[in-house]
Structure formats: C-alpha cells, structure tokens
Protein backbone atom coordinates (compact mmCIF):
# COMPACT_ATOMS: atom_id res chain seq x y z
CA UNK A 1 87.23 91.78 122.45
CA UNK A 2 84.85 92.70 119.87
CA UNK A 3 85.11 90.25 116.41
CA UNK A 4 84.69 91.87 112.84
CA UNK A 5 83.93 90.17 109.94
CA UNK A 6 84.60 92.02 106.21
CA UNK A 7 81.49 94.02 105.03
CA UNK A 8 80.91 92.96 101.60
CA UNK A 9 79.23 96.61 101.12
CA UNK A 10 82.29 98.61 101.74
CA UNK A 11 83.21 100.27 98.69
CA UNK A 12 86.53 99.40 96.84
CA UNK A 13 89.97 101.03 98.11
CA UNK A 14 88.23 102.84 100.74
CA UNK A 15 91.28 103.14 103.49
CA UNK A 16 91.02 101.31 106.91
CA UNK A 17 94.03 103.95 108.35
CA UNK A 18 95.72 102.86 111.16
CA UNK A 19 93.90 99.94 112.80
CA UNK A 20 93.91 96.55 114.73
CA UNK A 21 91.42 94.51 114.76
CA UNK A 22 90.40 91.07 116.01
CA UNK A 23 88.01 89.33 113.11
CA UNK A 24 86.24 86.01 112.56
CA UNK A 25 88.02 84.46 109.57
CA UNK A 26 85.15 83.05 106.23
CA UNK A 27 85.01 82.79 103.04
CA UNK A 28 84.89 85.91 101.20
CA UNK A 29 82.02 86.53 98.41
CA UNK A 30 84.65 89.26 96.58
CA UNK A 31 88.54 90.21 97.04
CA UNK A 32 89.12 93.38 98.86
CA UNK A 33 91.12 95.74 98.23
CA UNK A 34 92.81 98.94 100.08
CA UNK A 35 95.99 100.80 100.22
CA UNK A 36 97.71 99.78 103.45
CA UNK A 37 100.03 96.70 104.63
CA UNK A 38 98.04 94.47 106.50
CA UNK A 39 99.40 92.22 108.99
CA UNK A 40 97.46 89.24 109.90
CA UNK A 41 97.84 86.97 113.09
CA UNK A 42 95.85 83.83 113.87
CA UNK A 43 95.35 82.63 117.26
CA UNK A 44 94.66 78.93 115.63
CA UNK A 45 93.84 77.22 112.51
CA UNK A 46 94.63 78.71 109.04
CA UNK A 47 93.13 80.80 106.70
CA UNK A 48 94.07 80.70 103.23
CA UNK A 49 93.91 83.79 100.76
CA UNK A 50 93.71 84.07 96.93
CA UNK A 51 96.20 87.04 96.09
CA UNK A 52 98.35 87.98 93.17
CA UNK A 53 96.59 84.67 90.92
CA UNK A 54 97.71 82.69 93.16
CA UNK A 55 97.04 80.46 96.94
CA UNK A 56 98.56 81.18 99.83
CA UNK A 57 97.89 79.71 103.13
CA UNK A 58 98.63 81.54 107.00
CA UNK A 59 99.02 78.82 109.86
CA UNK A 60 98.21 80.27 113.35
CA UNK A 61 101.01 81.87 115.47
CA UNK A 62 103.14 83.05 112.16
CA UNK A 63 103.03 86.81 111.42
CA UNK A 64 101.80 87.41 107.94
CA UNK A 65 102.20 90.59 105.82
CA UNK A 66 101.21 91.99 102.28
CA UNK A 67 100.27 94.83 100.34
CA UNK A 68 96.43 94.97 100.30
CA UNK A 69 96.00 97.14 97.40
CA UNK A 70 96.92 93.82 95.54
CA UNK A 71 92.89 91.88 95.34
CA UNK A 72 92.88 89.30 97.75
CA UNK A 73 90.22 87.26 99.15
CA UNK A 74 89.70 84.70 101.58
CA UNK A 75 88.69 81.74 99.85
CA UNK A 76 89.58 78.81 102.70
CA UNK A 77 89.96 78.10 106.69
CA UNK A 78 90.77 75.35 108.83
CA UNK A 79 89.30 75.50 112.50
CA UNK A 80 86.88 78.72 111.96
CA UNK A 81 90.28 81.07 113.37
CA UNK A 82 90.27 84.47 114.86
CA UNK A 83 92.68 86.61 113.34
CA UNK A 84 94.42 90.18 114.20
CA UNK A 85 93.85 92.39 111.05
CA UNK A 86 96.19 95.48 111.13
CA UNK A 87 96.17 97.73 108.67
CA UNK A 88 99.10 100.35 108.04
CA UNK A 89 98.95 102.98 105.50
CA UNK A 90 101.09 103.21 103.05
CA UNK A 91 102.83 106.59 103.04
CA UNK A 92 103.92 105.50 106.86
CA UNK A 93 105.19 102.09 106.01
CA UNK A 94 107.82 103.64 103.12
CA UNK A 95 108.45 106.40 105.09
CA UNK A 96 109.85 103.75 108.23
CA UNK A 97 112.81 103.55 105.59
CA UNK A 98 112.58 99.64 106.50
CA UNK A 99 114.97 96.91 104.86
CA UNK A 100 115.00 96.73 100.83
CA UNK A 101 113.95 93.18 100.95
CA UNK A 102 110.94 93.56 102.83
CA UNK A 103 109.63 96.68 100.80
CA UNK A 104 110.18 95.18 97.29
CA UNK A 105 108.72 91.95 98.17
CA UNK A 106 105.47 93.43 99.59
CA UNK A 107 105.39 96.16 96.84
CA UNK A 108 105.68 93.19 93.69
CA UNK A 109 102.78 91.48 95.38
CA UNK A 110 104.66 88.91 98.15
CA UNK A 111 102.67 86.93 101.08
CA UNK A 112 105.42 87.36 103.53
CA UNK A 113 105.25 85.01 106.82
CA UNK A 114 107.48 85.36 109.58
CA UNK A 115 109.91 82.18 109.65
CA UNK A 116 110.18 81.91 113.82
CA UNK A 117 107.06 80.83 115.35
CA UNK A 118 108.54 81.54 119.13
CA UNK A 119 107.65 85.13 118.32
CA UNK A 120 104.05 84.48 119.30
CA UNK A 121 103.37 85.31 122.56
CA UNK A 122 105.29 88.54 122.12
CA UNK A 123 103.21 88.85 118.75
CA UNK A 124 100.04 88.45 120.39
CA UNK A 125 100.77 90.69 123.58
CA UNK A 126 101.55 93.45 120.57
CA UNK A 127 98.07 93.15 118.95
CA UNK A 128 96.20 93.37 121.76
CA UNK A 129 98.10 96.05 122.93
CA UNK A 130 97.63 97.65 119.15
CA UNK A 131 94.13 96.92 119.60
CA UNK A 132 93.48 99.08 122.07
CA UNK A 133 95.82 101.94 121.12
CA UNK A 134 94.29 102.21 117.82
CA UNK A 135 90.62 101.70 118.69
CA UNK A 136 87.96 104.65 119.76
CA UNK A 137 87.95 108.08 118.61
CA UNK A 138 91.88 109.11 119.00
CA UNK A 139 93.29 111.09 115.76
CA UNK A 140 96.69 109.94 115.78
CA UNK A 141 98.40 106.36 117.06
CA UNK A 142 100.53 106.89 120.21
CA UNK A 143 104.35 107.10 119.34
CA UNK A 144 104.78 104.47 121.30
CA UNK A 145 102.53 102.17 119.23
CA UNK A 146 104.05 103.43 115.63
CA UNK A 147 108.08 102.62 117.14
CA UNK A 148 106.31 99.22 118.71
CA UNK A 149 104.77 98.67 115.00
CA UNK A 150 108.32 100.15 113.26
CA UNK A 151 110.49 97.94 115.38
CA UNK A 152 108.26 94.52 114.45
CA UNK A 153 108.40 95.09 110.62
CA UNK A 154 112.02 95.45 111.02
CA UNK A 155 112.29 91.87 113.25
CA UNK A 156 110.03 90.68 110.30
CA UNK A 157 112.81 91.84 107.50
CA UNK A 158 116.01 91.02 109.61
CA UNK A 159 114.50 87.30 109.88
CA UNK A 160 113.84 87.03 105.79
CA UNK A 161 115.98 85.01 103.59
CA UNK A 162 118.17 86.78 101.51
CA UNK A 163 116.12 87.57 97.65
CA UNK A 164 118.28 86.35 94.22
CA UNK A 165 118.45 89.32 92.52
CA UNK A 166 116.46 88.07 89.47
CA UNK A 167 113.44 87.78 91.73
CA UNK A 168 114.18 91.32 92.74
CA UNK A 169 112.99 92.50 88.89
CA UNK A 170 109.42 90.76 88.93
CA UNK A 171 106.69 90.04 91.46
CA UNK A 172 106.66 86.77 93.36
CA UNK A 173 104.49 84.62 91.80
CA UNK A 174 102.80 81.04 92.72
CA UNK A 175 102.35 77.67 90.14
CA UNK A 176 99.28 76.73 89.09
CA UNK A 177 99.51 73.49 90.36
CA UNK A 178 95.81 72.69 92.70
CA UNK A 179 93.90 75.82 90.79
CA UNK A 180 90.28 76.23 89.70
CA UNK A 181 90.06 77.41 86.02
CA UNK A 182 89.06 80.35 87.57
CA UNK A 183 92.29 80.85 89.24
CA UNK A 184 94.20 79.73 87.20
CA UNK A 185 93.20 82.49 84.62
CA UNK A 186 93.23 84.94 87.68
CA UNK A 187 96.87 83.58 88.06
CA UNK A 188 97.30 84.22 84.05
CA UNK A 189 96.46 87.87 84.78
CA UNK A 190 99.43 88.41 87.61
CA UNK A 191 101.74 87.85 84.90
CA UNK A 192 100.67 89.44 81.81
CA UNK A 193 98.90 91.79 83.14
CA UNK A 194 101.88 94.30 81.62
CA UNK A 195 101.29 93.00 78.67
CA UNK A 196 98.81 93.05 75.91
CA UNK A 197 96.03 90.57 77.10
CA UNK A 198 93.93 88.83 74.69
CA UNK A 199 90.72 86.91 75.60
CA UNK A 200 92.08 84.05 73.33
CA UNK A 201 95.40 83.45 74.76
CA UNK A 202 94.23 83.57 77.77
CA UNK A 203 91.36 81.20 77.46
CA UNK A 204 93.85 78.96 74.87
CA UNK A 205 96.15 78.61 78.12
CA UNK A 206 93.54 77.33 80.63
CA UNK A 207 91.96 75.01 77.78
CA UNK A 208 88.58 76.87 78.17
CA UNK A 209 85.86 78.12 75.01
CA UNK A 210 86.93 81.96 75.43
CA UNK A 211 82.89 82.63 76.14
CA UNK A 212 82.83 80.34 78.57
CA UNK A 213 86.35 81.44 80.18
CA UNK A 214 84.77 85.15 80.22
CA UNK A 215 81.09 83.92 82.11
CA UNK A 216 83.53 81.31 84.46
CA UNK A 217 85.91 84.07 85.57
CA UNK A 218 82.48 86.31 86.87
CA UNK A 219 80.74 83.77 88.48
CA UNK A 220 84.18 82.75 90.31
CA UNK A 221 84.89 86.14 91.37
CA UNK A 222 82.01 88.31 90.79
CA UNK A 223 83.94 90.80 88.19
CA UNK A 224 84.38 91.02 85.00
CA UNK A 225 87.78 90.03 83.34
CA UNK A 226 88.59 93.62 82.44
CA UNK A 227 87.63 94.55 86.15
CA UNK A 228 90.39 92.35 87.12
CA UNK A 229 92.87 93.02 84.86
CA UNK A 230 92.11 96.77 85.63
CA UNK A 231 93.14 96.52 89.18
CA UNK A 232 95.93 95.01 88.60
CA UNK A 233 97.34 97.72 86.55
CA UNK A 234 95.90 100.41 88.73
CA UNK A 235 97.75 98.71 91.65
CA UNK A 236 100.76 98.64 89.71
CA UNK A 237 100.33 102.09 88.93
CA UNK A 238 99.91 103.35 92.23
CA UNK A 239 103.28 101.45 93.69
CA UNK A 240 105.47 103.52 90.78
CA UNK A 241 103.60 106.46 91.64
CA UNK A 242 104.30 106.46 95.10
CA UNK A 243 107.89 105.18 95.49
CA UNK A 244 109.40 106.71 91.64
CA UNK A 245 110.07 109.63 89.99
CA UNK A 246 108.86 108.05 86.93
CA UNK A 247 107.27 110.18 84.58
CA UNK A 248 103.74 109.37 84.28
CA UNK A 249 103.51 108.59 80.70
CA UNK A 250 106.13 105.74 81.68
CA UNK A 251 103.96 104.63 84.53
CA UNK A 252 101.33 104.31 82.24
CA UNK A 253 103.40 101.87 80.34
CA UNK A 254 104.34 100.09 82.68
CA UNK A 255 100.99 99.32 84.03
CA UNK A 256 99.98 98.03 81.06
CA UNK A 257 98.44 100.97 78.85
CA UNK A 258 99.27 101.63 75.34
CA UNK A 259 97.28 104.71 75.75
CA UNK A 260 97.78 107.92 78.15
CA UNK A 261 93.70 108.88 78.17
CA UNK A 262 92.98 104.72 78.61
CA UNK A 263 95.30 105.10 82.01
CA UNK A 264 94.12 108.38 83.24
CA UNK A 265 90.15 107.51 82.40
CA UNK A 266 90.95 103.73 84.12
CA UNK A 267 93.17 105.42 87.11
CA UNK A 268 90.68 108.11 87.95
CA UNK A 269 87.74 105.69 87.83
CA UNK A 270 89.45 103.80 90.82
CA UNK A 271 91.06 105.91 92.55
CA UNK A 272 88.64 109.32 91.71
CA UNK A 273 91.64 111.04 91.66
CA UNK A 274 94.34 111.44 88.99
CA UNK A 275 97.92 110.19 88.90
CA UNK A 276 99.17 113.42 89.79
CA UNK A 277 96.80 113.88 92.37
CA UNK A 278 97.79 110.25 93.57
CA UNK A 279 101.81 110.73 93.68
CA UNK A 280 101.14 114.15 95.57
CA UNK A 281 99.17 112.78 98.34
CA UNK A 282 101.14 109.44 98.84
CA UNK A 283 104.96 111.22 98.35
CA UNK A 284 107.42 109.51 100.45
CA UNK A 285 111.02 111.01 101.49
CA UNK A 286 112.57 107.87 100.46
CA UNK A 287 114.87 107.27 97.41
CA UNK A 288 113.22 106.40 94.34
CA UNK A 289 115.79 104.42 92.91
CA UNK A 290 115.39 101.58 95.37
CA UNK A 291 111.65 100.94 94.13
CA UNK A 292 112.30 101.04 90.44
CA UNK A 293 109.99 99.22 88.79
CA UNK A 294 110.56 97.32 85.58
CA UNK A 295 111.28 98.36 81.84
CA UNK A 296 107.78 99.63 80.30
CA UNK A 297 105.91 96.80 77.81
CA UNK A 298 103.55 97.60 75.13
CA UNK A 299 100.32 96.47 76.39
CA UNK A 300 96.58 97.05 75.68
C-alpha cells in the first residue's frame, strides 16, 4: 500500500471527494480544512488532533469521525501510526438520512470514536477494501462500497450514547485544562466565535498583553486571529446553509456577522462562491428542521 502524508501546499477547502487512503501520521505545520467527514483508523499508536479549540486524542483500532470543514491539525503521535484517511463528501453523508445523533454531533464540531474496539478487524478489512474501490481513475464509488460505507456510519450511530438535549443546542466543546496559550485562545474562539470578539477579552481571559496574544496565536498556528475566527464562522455558515432553510441574512447572524456585505465579502473569499451559490450546490433532500441551528447573536 502506498502511504500519504498531508501536502502543506494544498490550498484551503479544496475537496478530497470520495477517498481512502492509508497515510503516515506527523505533526502538522497548519490545520486543514475541507468539506467532507473523514473517518480515521489507526493500525497502532495514537495520533492526537487540535479541532474545535480543543485536544482530542485517537487510540489505534477505534473508528474515529468528524466534520473536516471544522480546522484541525495534527499536533501529537505516539508510535509514528499509519492511519486510514477516508474522506466522504458532504452532500452524500446528509443525504444517507443517518441517525440524528450522529449528524448533529459531527455538524456542531464532535470527535466521535467508536466505543467497541472488537470492530477492528472488520474495520480494517473495510478500508482496505475502500482503498482499493476508491483509488485509480473510476468516476463514481461502486454501490457496493457507498451501502458498505452507509451501513458502518449507521453501526457507528446505533453504538453512541444517547445526547442530553441541552448538548443538542451547542457544539461539543473540550476544557482548557493541559492547553498552550495558544490553544487555549484557539479554544476561546470555538465558543464565542458567534459572538462579538474583542482582542481584549480574549487576551484578558488567557492572561496574555493583547499584542503579544495577537503575534503568539500566528506563530502557534501560522494565521492570523481574524483568519481563525473567519473559518470558524464560514464553517458555521456552510452547515446552516446546507442542512436549513434559513434565510441567509439569519445565517449571517448566526455565524457571527453583524453585517450582510462583511458575510458575503468573508464567505466568498473562502469558499469563491456565494451563499446562494453554496446552499444550491450542497442541497440535501433531508428535513431542515432536524439541523436547526441556534438563535442568531449580535456579533462583529
């Protein structure tokens, strides 16, 4: 099997499609970012991401799953581990009408790691299997691969614990407890980033000169605050777009702009595309009201 290894050069949200990989885990210099699910699977040792502000750590064997438009970046591993990378788009994964739980967690930004490691033999068997069915120059996965792929995300969701409906309203978020000041403010960010966010408060709240917390935050992650804050929101923007009926000046909101011409010049500059343009090519048959995001706040 051929290993891959994340090109640094590869420009932002440019789409993987429908793939399976087998890559050499390191340390990332930047967080990626795309719009697909990606499934990871480690054949030993861990890796451990930074995603949504916050750490999370994949042991080998364990099926892991989130929504890679969120920035995440390998940051940490244990045992330099090969890993299955497989990448789903979007538009496919809400159309496999899969379990509420499993869409809203992944959708508000949720690591999610399949609790029963005797699925790994089975699990492995798949991605090589995937591997080869979604390699080479073929246009369109077998059927037999997308049912394969259908059937394990619905395993994954039958096998998830049961969500309080408080955490149903708000992204899954991690404590700061272990974090650089760098992630920390990163980890500021996934929570306000609805909200109006001021240099000062966030600085105040990691204890850090605000010029300092500004040149810290680019040398951690090689972006600017803004930059970060701005893909959050685009992110955001791009889940309500796809899975609502929202009206986009609500989106906007939502997001985290005050402004309609601040979201449409910030969404079009990642996405080179507008909203509308977006929701049109990412339309799903679903219901909307199952992916409801939450009231709009009157941010900057």
């Amino acid at each position: 099997m051929q290993l891959h290894s994340f090109n640094h050069a590869r420009p932002d949200l440019a789409p993987y499609g429908f793939s399976c990989e087998l890559w050499k885990a390191a340390p990332m210099r930047r967080p990626d970012r795309h719009n697909e699910i990606e499934l990871n699977l480690l054949r030993r040792g861990s890796l451990t991401y930074l995603l949504g502000g916050g750490r999370v750590t994949l042991p080998w064997g364990r099926l892991g799953a989130f929504w890679a438009a969120i920035p995440h970046q390998i940051i940490a591993s244990e045992d330099h581990p090969e890993y299955f990378v497989v990448t789903l788009p979007l538009v496919w994964f809400l159309d496999c009408r899969l379990p509420e739980g499993l869409v809203e967690g992944l959708l508000h930004g949720q690591f999610v790691v399949d609790p029963n490691p005797e699925r790994y033999p089975l699990d492995q068997w798949l991605c090589e299997r995937w591997e080869r069915d979604l390699g080479g120059p073929r246009r369109e996965p077998p059927t037999a691969t997308l049912l394969e792929l259908q059937a394990r995300l619905h395993r994954l969701a039958d096998d998830l614990p049961a969500r309080p409906p408080e955490a149903r309203a708000r992204p899954a978020m991690l404590g700061t407890g272990g974090l650089s000041k760098g992630e920390q403010m990163a980890a500021y960010i996934a929570r306000h980033y609805q909200e109006r966010v001021v240099i000062e408060d966030l600085a105040r709240a990691v204890q850090l000169h605000p010029n300092y917390a500004m040149s810290l935050f680019k040398r951690t992650f090689r972006m600017t605050l803004v930059d970060y804050l701005t893909q959050y929101r685009v992110s955001h923007a791009q889940r309500l777009l796809a899975t609502t009926d929202r009206k986009i000046v609500d989106v906007a909101l939502d997001s985290g702009y005050a402004t309609l011409s601040r979201f449409y010049e910030a969404f079009a500059r990642a996405c080179g595309c507008s909203p509308k343009q977006y929701r049109n090519q990412h339309r799903t048959s679903q219901s909307p009201s199952v992916h409801q995001g939450r009231e709009p706040a009157v941010t900057e």
